[in-house]
N, C-alpha and C. Protein backbone atom coordinates (compact mmCIF):
# COMPACT_ATOMS: atom_id res chain seq x y z
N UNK A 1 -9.04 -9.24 -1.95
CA UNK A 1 -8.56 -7.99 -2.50
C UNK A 1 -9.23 -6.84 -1.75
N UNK A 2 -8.51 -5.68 -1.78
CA UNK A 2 -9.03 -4.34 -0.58
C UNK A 2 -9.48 -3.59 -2.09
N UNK A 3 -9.98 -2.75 -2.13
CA UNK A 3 -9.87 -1.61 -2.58
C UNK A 3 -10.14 -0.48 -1.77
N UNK A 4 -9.37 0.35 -2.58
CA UNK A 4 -8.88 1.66 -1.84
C UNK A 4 -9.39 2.74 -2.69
N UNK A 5 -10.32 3.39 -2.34
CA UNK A 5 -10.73 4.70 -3.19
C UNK A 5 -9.73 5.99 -2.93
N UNK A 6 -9.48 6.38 -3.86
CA UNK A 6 -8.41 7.54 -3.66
C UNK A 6 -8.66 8.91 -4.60
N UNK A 7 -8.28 10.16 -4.09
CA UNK A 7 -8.60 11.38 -4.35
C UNK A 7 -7.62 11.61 -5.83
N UNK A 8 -6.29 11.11 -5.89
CA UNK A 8 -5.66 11.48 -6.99
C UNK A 8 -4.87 10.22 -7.73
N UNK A 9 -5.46 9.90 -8.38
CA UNK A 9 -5.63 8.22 -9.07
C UNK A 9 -4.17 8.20 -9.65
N UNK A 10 -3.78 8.76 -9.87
CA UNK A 10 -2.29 9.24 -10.87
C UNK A 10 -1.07 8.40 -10.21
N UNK A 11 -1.54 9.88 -8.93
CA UNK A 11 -0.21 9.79 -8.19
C UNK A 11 -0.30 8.20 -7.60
N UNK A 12 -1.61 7.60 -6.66
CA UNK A 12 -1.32 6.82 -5.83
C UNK A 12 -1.24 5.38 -7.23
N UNK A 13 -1.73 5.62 -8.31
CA UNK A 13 -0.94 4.11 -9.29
C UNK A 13 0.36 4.51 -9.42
N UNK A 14 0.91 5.63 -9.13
CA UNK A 14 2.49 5.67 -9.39
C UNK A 14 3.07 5.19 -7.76
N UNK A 15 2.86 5.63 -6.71
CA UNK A 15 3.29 5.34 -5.64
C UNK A 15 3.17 4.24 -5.13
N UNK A 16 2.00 3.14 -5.46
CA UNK A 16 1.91 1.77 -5.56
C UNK A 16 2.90 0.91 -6.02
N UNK A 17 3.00 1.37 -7.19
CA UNK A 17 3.89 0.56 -8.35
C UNK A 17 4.98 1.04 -8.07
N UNK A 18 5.75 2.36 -8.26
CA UNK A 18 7.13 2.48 -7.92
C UNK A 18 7.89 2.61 -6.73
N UNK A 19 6.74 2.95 -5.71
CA UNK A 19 7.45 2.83 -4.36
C UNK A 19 7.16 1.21 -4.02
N UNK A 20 5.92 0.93 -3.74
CA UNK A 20 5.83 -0.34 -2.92
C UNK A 20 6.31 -1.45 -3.95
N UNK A 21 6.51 -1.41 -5.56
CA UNK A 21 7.25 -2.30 -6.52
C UNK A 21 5.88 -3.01 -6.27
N UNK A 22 4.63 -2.70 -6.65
CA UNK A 22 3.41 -3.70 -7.03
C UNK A 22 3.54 -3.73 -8.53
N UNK A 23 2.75 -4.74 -9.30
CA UNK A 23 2.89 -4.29 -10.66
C UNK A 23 1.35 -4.30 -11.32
N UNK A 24 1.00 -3.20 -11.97
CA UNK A 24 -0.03 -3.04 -12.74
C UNK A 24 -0.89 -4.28 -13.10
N UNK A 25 -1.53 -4.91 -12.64
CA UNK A 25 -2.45 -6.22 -13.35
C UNK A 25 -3.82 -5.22 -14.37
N UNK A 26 -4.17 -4.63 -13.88
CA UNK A 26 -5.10 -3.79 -15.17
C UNK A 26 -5.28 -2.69 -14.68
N UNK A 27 -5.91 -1.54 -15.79
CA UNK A 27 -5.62 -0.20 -15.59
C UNK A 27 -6.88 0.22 -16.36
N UNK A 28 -7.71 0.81 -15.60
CA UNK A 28 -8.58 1.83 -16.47
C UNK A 28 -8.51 3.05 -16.24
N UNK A 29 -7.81 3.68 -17.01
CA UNK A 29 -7.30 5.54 -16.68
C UNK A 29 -8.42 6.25 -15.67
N UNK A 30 -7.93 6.61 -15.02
CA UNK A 30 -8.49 7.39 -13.92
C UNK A 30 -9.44 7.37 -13.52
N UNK A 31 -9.94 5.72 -13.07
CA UNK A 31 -10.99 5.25 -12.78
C UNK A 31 -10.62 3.63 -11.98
N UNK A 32 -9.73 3.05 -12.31
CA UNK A 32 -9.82 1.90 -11.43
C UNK A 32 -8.36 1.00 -12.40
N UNK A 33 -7.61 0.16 -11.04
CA UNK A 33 -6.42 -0.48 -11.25
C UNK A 33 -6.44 -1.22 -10.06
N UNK A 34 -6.28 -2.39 -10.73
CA UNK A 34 -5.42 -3.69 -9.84
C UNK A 34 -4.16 -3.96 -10.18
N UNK A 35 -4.04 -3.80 -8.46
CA UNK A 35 -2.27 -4.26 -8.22
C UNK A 35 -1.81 -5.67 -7.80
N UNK A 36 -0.75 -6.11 -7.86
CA UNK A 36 -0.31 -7.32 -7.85
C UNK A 36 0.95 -7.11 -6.95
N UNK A 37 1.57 -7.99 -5.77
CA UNK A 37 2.67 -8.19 -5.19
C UNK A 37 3.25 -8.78 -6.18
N UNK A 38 5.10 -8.41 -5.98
CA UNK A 38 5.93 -9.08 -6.85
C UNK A 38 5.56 -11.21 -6.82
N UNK A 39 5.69 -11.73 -7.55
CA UNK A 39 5.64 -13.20 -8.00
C UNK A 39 4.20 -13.81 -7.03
N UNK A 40 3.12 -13.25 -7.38
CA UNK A 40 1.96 -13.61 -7.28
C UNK A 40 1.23 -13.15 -8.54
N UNK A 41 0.23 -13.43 -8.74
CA UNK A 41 -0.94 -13.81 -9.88
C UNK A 41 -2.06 -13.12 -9.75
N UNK A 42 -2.27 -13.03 -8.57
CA UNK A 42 -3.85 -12.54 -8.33
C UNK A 42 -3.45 -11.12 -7.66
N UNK A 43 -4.74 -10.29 -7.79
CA UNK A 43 -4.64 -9.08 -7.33
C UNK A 43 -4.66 -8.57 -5.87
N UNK A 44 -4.28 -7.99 -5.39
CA UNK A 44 -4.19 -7.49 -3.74
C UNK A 44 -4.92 -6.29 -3.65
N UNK A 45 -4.49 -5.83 -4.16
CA UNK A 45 -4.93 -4.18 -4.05
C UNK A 45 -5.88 -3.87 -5.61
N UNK A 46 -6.49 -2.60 -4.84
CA UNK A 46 -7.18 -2.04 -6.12
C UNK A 46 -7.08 -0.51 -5.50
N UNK A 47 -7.38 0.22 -6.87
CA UNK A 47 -7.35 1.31 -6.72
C UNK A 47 -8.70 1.80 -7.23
N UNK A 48 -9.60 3.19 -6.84
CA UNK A 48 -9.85 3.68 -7.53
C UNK A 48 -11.26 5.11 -7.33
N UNK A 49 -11.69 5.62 -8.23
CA UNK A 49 -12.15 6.61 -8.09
C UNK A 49 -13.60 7.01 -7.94
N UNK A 50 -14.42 5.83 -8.53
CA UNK A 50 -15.64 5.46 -8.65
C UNK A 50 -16.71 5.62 -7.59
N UNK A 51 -16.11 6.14 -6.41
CA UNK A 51 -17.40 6.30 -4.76
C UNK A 51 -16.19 7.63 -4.04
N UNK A 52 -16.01 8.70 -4.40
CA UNK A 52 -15.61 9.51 -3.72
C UNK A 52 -16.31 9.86 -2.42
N UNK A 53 -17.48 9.82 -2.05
CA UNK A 53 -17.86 9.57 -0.98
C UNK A 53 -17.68 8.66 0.32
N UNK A 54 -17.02 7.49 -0.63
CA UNK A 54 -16.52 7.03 0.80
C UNK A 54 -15.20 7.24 1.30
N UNK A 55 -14.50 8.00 0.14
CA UNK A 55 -13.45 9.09 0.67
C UNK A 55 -13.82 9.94 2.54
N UNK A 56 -12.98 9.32 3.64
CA UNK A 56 -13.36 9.66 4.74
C UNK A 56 -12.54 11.04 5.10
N UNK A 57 -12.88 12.11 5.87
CA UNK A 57 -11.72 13.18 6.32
C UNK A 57 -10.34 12.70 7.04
N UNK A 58 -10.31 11.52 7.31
CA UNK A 58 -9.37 10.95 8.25
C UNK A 58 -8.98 9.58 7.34
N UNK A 59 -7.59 9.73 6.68
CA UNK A 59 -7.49 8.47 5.85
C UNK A 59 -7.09 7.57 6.71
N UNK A 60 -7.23 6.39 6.54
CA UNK A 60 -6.78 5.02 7.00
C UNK A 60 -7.67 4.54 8.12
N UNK A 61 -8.69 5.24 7.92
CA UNK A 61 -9.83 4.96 9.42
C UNK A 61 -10.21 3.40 9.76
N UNK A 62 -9.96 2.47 9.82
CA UNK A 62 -10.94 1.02 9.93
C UNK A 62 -10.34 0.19 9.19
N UNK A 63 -9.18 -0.03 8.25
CA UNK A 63 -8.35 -1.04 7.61
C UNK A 63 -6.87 -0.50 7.46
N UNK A 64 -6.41 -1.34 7.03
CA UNK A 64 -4.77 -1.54 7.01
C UNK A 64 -4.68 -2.46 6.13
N UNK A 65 -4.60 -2.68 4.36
CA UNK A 65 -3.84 -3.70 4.39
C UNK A 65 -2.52 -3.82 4.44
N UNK A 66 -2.25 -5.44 4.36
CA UNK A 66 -0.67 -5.83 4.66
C UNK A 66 -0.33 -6.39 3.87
N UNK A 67 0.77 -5.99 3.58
CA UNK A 67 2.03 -6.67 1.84
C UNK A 67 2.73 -7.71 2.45
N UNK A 68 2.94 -8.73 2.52
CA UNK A 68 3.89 -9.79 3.17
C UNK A 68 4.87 -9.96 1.81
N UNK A 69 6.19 -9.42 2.18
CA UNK A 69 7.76 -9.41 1.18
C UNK A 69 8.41 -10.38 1.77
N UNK A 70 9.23 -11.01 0.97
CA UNK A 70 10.00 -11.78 1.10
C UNK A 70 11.47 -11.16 2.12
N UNK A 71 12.05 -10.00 2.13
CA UNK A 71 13.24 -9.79 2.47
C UNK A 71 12.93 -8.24 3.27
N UNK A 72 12.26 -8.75 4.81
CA UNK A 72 11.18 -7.52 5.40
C UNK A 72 12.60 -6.60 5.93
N UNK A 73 13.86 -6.86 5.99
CA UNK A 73 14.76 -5.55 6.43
C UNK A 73 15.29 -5.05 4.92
N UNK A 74 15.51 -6.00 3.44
CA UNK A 74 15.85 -4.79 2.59
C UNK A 74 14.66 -3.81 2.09
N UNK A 75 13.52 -4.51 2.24
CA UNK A 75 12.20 -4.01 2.15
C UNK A 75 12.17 -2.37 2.49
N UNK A 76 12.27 -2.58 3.90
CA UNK A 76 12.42 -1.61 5.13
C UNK A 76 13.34 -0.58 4.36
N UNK A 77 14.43 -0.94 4.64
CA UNK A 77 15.72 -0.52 4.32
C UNK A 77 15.44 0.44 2.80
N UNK A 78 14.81 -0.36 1.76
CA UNK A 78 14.37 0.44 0.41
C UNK A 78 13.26 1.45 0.75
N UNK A 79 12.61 1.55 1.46
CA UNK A 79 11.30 2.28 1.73
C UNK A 79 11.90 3.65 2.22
N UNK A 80 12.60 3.30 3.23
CA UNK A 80 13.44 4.24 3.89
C UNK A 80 14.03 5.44 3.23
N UNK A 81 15.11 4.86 2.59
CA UNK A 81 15.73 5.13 1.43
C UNK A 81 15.06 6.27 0.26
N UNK A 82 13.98 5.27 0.35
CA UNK A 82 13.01 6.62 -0.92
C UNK A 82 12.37 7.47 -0.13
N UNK A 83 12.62 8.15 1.26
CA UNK A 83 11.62 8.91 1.83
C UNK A 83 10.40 8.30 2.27
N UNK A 84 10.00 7.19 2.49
CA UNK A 84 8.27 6.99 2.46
C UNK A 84 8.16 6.89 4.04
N UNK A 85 6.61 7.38 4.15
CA UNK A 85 6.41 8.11 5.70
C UNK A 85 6.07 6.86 6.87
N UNK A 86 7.01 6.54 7.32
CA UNK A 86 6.08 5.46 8.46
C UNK A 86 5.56 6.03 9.81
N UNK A 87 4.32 4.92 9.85
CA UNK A 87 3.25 5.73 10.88
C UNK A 87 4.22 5.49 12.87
N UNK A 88 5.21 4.28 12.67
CA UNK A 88 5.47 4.02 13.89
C UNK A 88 6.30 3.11 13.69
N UNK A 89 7.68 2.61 14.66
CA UNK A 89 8.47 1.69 14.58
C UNK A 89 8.16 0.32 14.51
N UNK A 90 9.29 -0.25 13.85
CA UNK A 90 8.46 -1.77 13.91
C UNK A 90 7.92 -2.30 15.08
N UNK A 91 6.78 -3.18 15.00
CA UNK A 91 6.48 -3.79 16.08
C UNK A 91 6.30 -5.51 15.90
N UNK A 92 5.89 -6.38 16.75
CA UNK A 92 5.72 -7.22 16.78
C UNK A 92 6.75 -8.34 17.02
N UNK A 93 8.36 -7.95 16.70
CA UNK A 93 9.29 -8.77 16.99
C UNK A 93 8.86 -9.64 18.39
N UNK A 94 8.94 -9.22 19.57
CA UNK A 94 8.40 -10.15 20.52
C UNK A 94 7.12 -10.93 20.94
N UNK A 95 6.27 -10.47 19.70
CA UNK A 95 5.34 -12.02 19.76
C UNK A 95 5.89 -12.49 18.61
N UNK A 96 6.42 -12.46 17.82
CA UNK A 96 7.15 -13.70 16.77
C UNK A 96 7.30 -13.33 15.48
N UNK A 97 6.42 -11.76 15.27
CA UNK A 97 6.38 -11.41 13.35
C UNK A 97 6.96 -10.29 13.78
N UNK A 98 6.99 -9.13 12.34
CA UNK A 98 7.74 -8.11 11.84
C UNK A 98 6.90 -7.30 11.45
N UNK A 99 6.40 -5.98 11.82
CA UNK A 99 5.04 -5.24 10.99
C UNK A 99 5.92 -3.67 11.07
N UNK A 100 5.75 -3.10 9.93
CA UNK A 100 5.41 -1.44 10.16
C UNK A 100 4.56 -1.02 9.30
N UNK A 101 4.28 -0.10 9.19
CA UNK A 101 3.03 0.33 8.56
C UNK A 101 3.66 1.65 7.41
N UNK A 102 3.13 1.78 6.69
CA UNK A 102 4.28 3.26 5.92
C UNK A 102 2.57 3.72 5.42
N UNK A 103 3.01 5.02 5.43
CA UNK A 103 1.80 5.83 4.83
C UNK A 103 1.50 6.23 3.43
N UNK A 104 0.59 5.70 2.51
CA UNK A 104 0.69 6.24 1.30
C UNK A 104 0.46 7.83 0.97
N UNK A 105 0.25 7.94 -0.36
CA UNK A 105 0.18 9.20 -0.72
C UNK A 105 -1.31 10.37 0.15
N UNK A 106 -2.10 9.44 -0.11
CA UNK A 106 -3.07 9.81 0.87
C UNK A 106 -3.45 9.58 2.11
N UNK A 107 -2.08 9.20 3.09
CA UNK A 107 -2.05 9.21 4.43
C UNK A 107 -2.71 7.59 4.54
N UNK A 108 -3.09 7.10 3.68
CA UNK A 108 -3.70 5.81 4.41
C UNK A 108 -2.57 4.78 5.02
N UNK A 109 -2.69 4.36 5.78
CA UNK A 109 -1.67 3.31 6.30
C UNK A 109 -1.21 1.44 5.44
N UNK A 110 -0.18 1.52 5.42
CA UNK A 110 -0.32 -0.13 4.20
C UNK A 110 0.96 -1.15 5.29
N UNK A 111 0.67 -2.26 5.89
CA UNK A 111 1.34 -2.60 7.02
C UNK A 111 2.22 -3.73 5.57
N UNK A 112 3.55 -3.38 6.31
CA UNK A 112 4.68 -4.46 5.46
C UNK A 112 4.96 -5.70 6.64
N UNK A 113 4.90 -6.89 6.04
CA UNK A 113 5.22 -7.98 7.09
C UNK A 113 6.01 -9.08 5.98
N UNK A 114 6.80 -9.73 6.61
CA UNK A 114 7.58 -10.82 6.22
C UNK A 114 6.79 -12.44 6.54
């Protein structure tokens, strides 16, 4: 599991959950939440507010995590669709996978792969 410290706890449990379709595994109001990929169990992501200091001036400095979806062009295709910011075109088709990266609310980078 990553966690991700973030400046506005609100927005990025809403942009988690309704853009990337993670679902809430627990929630402590404006302080800390684990997220879950659709039909998995265990948590991937976390959120939360607890070390604002390691809040960096430059988000996404030194990690990336990656969501692996089942259906990486309607994926794409839905992301799109809702506006969400990608950092760069897909890459990787010619060594053998599928990656782009889309930017969350706080610029950090979250790589989608199939």
């Amino acid at each position: 599991m990553v966690t991700v410290q973030v400046r506005d706890f609100d927005a990025a449990v809403a942009w988690y959950r309704d853009v990337l379709g993670l679902s809430v595994l627990s929630l402590e109001p404006d302080e800390f939440c684990m997220l879950v990929p659709p039909g998995s169990t265990g948590p991937a992501l976390a959120l939360a507010t607890d070390h604002p200091d390691r809040i960096t001036p430059r988000p996404g400095i030194g990690w990336a995590p990656i969501l692996v979806v089942e259906d990486f062009d309607a994926t794409v295709a839905e992301l799109r669709q809702q506006g969400v910011s990608f950092d760069a075109e897909e890459e990787g088709t010619d060594e053998g996978y599928r990656l782009v990266r889309v930017l969350d609310p706080e610029g950090n980078a979250i790589g989608i792969t199939a």
